[in-house]
Protein backbone atom coordinates (compact mmCIF):
# COMPACT_ATOMS: atom_id res chain seq x y z
CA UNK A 1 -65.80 4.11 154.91
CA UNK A 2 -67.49 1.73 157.01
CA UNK A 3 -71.01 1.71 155.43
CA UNK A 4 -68.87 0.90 152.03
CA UNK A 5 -67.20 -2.34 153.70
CA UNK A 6 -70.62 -3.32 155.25
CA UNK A 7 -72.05 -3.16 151.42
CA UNK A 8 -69.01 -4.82 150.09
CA UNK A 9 -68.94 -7.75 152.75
CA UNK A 10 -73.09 -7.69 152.04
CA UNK A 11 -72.65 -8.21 148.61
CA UNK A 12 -70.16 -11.02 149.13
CA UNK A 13 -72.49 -12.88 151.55
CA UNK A 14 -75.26 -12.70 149.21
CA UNK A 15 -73.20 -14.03 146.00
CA UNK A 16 -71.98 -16.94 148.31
CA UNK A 17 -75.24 -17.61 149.12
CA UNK A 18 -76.57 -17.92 145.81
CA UNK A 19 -73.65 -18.66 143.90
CA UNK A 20 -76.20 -19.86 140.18
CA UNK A 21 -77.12 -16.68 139.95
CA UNK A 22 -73.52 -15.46 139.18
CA UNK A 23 -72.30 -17.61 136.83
CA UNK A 24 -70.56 -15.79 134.10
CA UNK A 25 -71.48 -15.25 130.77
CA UNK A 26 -69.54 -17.55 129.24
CA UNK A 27 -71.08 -20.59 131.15
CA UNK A 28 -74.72 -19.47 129.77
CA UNK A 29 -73.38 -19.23 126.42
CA UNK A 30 -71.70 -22.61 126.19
CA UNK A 31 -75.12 -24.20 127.74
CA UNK A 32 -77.39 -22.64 125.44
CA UNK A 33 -74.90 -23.71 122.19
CA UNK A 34 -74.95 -27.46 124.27
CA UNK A 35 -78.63 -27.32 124.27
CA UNK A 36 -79.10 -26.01 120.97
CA UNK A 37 -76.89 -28.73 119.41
CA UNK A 38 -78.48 -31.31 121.39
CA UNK A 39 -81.87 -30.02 119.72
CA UNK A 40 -80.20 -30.04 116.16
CA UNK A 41 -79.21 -33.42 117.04
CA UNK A 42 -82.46 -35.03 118.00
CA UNK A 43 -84.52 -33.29 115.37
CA UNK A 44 -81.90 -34.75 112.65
CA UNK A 45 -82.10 -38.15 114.39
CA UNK A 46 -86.21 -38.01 113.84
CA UNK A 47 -85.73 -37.27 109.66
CA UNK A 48 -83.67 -39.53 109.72
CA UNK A 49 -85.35 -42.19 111.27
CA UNK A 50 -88.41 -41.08 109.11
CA UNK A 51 -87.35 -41.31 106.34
CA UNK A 52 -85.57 -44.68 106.77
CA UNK A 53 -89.13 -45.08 107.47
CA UNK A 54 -90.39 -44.35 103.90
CA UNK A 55 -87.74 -44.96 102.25
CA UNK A 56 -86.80 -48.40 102.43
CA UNK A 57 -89.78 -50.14 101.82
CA UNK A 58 -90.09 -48.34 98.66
CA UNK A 59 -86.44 -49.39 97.81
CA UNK A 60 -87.30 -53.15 98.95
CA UNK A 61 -90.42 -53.04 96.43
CA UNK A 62 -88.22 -51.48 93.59
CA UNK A 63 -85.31 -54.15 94.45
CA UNK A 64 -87.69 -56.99 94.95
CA UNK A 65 -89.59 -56.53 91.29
CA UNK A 66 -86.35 -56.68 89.56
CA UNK A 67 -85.21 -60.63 90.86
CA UNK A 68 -86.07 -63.96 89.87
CA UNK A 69 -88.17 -65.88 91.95
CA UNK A 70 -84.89 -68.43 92.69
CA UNK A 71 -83.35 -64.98 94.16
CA UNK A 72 -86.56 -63.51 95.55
CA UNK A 73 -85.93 -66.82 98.00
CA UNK A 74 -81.84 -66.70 98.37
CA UNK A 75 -80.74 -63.34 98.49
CA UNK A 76 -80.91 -60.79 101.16
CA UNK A 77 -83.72 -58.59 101.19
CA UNK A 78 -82.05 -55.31 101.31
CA UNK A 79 -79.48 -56.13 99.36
CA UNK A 80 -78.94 -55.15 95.41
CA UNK A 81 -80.33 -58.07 93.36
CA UNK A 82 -77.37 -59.96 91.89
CA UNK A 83 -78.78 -60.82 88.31
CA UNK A 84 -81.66 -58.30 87.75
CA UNK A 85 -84.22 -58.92 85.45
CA UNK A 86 -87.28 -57.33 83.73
CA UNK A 87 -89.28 -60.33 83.24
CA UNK A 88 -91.71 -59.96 86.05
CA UNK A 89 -92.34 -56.83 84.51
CA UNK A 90 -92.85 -58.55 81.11
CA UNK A 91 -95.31 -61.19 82.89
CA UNK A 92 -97.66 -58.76 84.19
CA UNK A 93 -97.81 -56.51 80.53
CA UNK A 94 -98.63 -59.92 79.22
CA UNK A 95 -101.40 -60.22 81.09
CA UNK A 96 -104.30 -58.15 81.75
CA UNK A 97 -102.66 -54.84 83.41
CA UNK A 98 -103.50 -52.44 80.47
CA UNK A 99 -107.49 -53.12 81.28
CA UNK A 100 -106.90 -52.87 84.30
CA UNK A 101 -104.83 -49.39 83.99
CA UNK A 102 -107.43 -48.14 81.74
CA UNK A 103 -110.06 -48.65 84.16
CA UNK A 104 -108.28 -46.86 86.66
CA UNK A 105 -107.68 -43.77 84.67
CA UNK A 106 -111.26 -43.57 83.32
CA UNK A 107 -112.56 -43.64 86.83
CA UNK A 108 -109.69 -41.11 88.22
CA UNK A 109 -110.30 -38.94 85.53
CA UNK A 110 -113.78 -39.02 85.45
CA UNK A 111 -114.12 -38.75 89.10
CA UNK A 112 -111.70 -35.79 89.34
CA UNK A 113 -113.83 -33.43 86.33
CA UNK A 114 -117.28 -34.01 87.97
CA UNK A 115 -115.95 -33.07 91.85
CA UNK A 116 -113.63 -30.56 90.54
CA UNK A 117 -116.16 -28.67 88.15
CA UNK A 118 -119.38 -29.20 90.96
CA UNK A 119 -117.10 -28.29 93.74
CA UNK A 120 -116.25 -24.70 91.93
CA UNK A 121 -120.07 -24.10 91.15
CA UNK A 122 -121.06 -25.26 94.48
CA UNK A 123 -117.85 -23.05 96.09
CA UNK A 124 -118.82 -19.79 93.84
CA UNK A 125 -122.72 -19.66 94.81
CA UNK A 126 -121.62 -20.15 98.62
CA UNK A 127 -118.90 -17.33 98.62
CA UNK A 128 -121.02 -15.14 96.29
CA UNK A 129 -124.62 -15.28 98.16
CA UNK A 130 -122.72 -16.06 101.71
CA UNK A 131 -125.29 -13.39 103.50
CA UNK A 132 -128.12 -15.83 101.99
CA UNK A 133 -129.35 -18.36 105.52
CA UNK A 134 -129.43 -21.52 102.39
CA UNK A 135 -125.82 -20.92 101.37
CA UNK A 136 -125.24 -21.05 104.70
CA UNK A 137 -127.44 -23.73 105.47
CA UNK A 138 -125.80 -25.70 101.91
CA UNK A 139 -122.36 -25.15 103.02
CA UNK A 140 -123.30 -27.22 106.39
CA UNK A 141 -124.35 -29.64 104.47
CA UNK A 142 -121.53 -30.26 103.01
CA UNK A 143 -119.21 -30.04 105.83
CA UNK A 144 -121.42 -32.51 107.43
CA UNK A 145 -120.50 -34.87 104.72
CA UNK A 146 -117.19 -35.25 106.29
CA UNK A 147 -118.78 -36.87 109.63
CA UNK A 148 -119.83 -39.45 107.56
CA UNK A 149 -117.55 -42.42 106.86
CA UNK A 150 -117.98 -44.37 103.38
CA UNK A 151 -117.74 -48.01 105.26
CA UNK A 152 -120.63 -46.72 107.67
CA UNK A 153 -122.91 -46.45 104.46
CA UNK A 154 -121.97 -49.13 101.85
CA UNK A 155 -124.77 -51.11 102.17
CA UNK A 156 -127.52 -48.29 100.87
CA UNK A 157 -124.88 -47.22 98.20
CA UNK A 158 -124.90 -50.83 97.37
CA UNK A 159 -128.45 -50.81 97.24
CA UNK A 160 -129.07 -47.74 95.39
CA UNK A 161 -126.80 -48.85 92.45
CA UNK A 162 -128.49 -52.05 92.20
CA UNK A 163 -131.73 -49.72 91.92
CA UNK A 164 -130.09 -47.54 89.19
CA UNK A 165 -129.14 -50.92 87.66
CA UNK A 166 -125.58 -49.15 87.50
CA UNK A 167 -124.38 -52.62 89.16
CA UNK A 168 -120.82 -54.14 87.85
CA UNK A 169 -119.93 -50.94 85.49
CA UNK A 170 -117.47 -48.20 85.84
CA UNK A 171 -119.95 -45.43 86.49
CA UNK A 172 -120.86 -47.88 89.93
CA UNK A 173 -117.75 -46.49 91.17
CA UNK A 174 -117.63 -42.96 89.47
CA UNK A 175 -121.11 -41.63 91.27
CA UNK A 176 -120.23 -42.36 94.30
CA UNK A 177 -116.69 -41.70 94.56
CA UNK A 178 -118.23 -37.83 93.38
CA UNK A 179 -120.20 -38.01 96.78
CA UNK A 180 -117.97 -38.71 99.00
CA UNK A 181 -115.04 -36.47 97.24
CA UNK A 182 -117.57 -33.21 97.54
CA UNK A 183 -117.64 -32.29 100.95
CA UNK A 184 -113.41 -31.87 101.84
CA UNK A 185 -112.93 -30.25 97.90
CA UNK A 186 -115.73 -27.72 98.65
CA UNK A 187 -114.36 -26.50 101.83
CA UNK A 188 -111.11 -25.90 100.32
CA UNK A 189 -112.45 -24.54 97.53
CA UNK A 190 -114.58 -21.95 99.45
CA UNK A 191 -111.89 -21.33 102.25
CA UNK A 192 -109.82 -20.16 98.37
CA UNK A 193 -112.75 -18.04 97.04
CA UNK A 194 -113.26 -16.59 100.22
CA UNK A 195 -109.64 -14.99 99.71
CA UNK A 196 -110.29 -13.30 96.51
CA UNK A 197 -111.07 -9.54 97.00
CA UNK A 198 -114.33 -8.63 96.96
CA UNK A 199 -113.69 -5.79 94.82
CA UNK A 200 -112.83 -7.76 91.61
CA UNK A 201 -116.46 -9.16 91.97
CA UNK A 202 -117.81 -6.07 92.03
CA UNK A 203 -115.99 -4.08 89.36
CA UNK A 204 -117.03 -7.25 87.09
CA UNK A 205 -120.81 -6.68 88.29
CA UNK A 206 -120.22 -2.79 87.38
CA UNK A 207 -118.98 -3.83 83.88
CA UNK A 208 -122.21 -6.57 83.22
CA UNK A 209 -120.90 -9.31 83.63
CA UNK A 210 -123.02 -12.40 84.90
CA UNK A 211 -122.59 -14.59 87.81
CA UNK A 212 -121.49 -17.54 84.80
CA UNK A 213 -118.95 -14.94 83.55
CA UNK A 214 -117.84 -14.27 87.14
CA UNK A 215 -117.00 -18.00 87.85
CA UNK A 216 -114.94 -19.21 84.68
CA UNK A 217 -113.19 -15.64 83.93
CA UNK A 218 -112.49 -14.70 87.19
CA UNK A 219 -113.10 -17.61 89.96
CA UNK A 220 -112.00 -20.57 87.90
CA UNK A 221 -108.17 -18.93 86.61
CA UNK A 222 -107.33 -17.40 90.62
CA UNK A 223 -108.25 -20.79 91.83
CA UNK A 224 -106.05 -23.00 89.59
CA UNK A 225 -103.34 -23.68 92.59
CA UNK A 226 -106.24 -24.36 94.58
CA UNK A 227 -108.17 -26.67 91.22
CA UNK A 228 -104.48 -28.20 91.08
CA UNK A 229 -104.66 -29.15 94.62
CA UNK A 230 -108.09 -31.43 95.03
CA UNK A 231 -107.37 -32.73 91.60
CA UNK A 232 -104.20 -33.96 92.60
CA UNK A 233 -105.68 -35.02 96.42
CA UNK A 234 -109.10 -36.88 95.22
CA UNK A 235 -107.28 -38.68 92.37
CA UNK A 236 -105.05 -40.17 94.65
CA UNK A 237 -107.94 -41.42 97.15
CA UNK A 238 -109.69 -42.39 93.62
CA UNK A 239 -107.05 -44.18 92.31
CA UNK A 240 -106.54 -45.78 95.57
CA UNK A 241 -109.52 -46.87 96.29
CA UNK A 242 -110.75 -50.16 97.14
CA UNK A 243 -114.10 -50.78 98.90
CA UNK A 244 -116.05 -49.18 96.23
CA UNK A 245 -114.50 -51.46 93.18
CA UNK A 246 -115.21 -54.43 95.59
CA UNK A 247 -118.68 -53.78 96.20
CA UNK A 248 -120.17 -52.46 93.24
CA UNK A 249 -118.40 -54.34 90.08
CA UNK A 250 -117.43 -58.14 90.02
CA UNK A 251 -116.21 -58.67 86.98
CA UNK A 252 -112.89 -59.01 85.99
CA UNK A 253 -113.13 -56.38 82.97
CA UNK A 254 -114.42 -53.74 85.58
CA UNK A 255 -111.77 -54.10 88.04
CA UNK A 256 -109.39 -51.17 88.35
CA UNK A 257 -105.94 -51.47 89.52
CA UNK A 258 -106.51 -51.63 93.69
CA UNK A 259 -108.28 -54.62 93.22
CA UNK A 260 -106.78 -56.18 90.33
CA UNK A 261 -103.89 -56.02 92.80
CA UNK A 262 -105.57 -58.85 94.98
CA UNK A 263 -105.76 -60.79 91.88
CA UNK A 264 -102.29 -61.00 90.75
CA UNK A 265 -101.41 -61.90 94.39
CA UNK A 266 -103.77 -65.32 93.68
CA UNK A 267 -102.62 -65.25 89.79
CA UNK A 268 -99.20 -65.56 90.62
CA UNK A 269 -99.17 -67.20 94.14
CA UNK A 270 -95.50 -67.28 95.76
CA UNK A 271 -94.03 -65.44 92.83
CA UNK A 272 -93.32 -61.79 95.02
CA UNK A 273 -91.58 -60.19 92.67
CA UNK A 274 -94.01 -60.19 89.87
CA UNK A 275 -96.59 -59.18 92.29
CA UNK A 276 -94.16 -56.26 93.34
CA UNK A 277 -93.83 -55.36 89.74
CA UNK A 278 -97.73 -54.48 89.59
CA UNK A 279 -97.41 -52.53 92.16
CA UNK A 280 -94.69 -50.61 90.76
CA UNK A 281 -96.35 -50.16 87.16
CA UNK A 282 -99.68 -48.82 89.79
CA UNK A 283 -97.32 -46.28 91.13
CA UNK A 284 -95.78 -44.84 88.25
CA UNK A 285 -98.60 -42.93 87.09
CA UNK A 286 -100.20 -40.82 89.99
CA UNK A 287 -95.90 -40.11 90.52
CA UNK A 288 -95.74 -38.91 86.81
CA UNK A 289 -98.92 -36.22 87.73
CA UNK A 290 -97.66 -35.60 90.95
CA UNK A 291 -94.50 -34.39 89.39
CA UNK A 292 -96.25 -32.30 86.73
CA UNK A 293 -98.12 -30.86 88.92
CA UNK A 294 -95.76 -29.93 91.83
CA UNK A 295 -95.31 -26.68 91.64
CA UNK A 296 -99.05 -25.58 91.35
CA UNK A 297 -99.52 -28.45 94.00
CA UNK A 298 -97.18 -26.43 96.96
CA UNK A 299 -98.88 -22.99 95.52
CA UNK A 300 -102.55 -24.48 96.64
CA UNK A 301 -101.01 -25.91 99.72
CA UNK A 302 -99.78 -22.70 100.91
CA UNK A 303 -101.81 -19.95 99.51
CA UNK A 304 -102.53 -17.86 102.23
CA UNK A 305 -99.85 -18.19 104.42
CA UNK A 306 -98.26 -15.15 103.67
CA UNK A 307 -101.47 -12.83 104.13
């Protein structure tokens, strides 16, 4: 009887002592659902806040390219234009834009086939012979590419054009853009093929089939999410690009829609909105492939995340 009163009076001392670590349940549960909302909370309060971030200077250029200049300088810059108005729209289709746009696609376009169809050749041979020290020794050449930045080596692209008389044309801004677009779609590309059971390789190689067959019947249709994906990622850097159309063309039938940019800005001086207009009409068609191209888009970005 005693000894059961000395460990009853123990236990009480001890829970006195240390009183946190009785707490009941109850209190744990309401702190964890406290902290748990407070974490809901601040992560909403971050998307939020980012995408206030994105979105409203994309709704400011959209709002601002549909008023008048006497509005552009009256209204409130958030707020819905009171008279809108296509003509700024109509002023820059009046002018030169649709050279401009044409450029741009020939040069996207172009760009994209030559890295895309390179970059699967170059991927194939590297996966295929990767035992082999010179795929090896290729492959680290092309990573190294992406050490090296473009504004570090202008001046002996510039000069090499002006060797290749290539100066002031479209293909000035094609050849290099290839160079510089090899090295990231390669090691996607190989990181892809690398993925592909080795088996299917081998039953082709069983059945005849050459290393040419190999690449466009089998490679070339398992990689289309991942073909979908650098298309989609180099045409935007080509169609955004700007030092390359500065250096290496100067005239004003060459320039491509970046830099034709910096020309309506003098063209049109104070007039914003017309200005913002060209950069809508820009936009509209990298979104219109970017929408087409979605779904195989997210399938490249996350093949092999469920392996």
């Amino acid at each position: 009887m005693s000894t059961t009163v000395t460990k009853t009076r123990t236990d009480v001392g001890r829970e006195a002592a240390l009183p946190h670590l009785s707490a009941p349940p109850q209190a744990a549960g309401r702190l964890r659902l406290a902290a748990s909302a407070l974490r809901r909370t601040l992560t909403g309060g971050a998307a939020l806040l980012w995408s206030a971030l994105v979105v409203v200077p994309i709704y400011w250029l959209v709002v601002t390219s549909l008023r008048s200049r006497t509005d552009f300088t009256t209204d409130s810059p958030l707020a819905p234009p009171g008279h809108p108005t296509l003509a700024n729209y109509q002023t820059v289709l009046d002018g030169d834009f649709a050279t401009y746009l044409l450029n741009s696609v020939v040069v996207t376009v172009a760009t994209v086939a030559l890295t895309v169809v390179v970059a699967l050749m170059a991927s194939f041979a590297i996966v295929r012979h990767g035992g082999s020290r010179w795929s090896r020794l290729t492959f680290r050449l092309f990573l190294l590419g992406l050490a090296i930045p473009l504004q570090a080596v202008i001046i002996p692209v510039y000069l090499l054009i002006i060797r290749m008389q290539l100066y002031d044309s479209l293909l000035a801004i094609v050849l290099p853009s290839v160079a510089f677009a090899l090295p990231i779609t390669v090691m996607i590309m190989v990181s892809f093929l690398r993925d592909v059971p080795h088996s299917l390789f081998e039953a082709m190689v069983v059945d005849g089939a050459s290393d040419w067959r190999m690449l466009w019947s089998l490679a070339a249709p398992l990689a289309r999410p991942a073909l979908v994906t650098v298309a989609v990622y180099d045409g935007l850097q080509v169609w955004n690009g700007f030092l390359f159309p500065l250096i290496l063309t100067q005239s004003g039938d060459k320039a491509v829609l970046p830099l034709a940019l910096t020309l309506y800005r003098g063209q049109f001086g104070i007039d914003v909105p017309a200005t913002m207009a060209a950069v809508v009409l820009s936009t509209l068609p990298m979104l219109v492939v970017f929408v087409l191209a979605r779904r195989q888009l997210v399938a490249g970005l996350t093949a092999g995340f469920s392996k």
